[in-house]
N, C-alpha and C. Protein backbone atom coordinates (compact mmCIF):
# COMPACT_ATOMS: atom_id res chain seq x y z
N UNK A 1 -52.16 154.47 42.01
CA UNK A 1 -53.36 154.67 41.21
C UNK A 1 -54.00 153.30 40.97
N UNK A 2 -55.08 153.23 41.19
CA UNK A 2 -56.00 152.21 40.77
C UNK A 2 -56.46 151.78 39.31
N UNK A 3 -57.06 150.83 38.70
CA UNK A 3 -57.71 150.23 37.77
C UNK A 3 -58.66 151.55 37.31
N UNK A 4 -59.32 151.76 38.36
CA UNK A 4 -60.75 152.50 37.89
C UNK A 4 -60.07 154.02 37.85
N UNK A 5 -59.22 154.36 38.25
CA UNK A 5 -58.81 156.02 38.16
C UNK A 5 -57.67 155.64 36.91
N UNK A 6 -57.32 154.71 36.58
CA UNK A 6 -55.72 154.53 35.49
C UNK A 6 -56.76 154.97 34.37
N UNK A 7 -58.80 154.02 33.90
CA UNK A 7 -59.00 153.82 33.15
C UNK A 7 -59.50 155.43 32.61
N UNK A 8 -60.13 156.06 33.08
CA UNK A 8 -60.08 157.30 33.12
C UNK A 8 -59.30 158.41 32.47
N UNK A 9 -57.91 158.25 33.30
CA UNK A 9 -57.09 159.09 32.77
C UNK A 9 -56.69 158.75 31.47
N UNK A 10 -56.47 157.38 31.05
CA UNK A 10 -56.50 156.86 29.88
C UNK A 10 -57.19 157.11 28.48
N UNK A 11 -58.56 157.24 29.37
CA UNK A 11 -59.76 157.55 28.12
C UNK A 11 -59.29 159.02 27.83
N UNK A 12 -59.62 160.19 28.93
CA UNK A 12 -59.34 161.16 29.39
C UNK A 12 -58.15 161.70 28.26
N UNK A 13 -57.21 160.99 28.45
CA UNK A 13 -56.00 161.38 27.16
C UNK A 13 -55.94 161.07 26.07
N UNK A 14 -56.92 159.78 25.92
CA UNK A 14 -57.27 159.28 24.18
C UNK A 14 -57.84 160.82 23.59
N UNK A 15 -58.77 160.90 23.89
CA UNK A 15 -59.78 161.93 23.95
C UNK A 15 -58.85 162.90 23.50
N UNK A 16 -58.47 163.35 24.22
CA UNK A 16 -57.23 165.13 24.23
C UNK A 16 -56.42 164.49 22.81
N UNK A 17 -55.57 163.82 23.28
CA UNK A 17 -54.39 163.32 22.15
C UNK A 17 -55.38 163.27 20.27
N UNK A 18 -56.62 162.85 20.51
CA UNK A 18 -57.32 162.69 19.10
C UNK A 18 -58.12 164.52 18.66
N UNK A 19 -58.21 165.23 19.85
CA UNK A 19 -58.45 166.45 19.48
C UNK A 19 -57.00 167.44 18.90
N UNK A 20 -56.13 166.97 19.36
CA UNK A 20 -54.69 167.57 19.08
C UNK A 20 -54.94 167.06 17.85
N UNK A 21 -55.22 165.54 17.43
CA UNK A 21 -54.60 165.03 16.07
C UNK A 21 -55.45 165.60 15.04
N UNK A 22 -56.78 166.02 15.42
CA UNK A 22 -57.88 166.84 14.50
C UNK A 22 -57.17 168.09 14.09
N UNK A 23 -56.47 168.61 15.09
CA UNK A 23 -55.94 170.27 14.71
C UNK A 23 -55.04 170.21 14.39
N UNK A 24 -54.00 169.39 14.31
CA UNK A 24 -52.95 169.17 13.42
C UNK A 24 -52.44 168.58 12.62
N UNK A 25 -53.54 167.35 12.53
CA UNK A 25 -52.66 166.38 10.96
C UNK A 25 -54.13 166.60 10.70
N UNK A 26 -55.56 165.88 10.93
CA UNK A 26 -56.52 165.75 10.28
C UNK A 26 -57.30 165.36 10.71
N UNK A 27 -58.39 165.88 9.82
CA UNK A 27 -60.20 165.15 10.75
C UNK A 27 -59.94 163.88 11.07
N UNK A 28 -59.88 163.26 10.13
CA UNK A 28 -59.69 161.91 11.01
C UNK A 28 -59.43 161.46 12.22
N UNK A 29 -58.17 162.21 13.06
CA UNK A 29 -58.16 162.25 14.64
C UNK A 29 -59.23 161.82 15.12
N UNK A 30 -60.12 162.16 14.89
CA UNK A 30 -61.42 162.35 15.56
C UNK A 30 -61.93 160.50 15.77
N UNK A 31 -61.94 159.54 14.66
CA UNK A 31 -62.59 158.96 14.52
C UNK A 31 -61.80 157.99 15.88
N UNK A 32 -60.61 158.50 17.04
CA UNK A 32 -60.08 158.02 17.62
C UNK A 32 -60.99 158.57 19.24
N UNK A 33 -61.73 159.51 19.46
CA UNK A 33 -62.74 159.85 19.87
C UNK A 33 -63.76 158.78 20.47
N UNK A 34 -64.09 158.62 18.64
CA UNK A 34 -65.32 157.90 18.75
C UNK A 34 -64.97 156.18 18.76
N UNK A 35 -63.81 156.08 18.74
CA UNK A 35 -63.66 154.69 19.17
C UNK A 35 -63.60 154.52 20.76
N UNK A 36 -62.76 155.75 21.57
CA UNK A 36 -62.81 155.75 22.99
C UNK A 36 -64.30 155.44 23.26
N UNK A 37 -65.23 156.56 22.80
CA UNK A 37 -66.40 156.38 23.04
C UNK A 37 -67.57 155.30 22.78
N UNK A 38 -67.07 154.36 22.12
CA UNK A 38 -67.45 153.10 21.63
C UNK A 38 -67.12 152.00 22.57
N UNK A 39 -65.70 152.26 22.96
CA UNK A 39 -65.55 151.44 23.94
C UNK A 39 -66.27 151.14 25.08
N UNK A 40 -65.88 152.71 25.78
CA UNK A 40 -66.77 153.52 26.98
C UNK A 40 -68.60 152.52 26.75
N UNK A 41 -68.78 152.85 26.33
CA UNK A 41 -70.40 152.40 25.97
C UNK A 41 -70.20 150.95 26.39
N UNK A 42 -69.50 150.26 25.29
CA UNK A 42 -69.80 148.37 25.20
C UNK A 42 -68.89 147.87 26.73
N UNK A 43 -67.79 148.95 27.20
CA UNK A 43 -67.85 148.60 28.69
C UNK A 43 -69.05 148.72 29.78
N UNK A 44 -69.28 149.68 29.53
CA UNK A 44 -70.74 149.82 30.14
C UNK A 44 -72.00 148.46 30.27
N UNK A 45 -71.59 147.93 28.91
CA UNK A 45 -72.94 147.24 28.88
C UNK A 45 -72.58 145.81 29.45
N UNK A 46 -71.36 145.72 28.82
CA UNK A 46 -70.68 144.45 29.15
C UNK A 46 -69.91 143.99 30.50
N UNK A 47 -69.42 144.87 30.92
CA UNK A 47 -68.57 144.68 31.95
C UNK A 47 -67.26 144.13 31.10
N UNK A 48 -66.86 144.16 30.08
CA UNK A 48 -65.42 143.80 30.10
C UNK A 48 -65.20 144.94 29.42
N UNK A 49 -63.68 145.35 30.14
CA UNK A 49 -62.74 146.45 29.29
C UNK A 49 -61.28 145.95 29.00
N UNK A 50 -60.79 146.10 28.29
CA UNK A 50 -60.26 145.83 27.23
C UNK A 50 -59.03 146.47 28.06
N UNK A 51 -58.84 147.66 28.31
CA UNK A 51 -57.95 148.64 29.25
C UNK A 51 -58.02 148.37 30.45
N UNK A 52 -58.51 147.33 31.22
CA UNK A 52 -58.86 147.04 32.71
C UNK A 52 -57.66 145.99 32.33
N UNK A 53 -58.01 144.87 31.39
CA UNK A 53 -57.35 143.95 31.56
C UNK A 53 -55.93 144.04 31.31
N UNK A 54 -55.69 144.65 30.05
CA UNK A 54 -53.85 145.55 29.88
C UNK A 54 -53.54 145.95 31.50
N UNK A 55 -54.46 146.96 32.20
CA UNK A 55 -53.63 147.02 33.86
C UNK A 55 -53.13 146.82 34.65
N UNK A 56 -54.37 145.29 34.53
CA UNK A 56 -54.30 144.35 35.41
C UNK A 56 -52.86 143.92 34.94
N UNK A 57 -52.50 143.37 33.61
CA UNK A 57 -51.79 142.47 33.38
C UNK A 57 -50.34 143.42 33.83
N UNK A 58 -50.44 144.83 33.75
CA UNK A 58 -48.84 145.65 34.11
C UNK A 58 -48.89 145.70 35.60
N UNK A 59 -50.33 145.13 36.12
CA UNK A 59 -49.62 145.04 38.05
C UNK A 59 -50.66 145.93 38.78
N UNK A 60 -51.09 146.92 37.97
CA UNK A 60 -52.57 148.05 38.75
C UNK A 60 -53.02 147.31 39.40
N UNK A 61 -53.80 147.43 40.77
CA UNK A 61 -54.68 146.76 41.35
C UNK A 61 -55.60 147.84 41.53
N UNK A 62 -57.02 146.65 41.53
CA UNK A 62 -58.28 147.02 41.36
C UNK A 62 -58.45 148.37 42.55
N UNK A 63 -59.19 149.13 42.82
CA UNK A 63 -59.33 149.80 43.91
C UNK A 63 -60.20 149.22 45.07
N UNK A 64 -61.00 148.02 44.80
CA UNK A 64 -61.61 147.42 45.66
C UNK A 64 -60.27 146.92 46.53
N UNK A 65 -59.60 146.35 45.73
CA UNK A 65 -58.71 145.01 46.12
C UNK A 65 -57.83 146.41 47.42
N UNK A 66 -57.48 147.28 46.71
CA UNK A 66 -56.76 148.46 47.09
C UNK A 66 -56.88 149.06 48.97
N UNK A 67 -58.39 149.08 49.14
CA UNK A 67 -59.23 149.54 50.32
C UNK A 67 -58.92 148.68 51.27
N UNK A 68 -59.10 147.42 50.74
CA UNK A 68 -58.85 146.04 52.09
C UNK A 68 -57.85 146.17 52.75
């Protein structure tokens, strides 16, 4: 698995894991949502993610790097 498919599944399960935590301990869960989604955004704008670089640092390689 690559950088760009790890970051995904990552968000992908923040997401799920904070809707579980809404239906079973409390609204609040949620506000774990909107931090994924906060992220998501200021990666967007920025080009740095925060979860790219944790990847990098456990060994993921990029999917560019991947193709060569």
């Amino acid at each position: 698995m690559c950088t760009e498919n790890a970051i995904r599944m990552l968000a992908g399960s923040f997401v799920l894991l904070s809707l579980v935590l809404y239906q079973l301990v409390s609204p609040w869960g949620l506000i774990l949502a909107g931090f994924v989604g906060l992220n998501l955004m200021q990666s967007s704008l920025t080009g740095f993610c925060p979860a790219e670089s944790m990847l990098r640092r456990l060994g993921v390689q990029s999917c560019a790097a991947r193709s060569k």
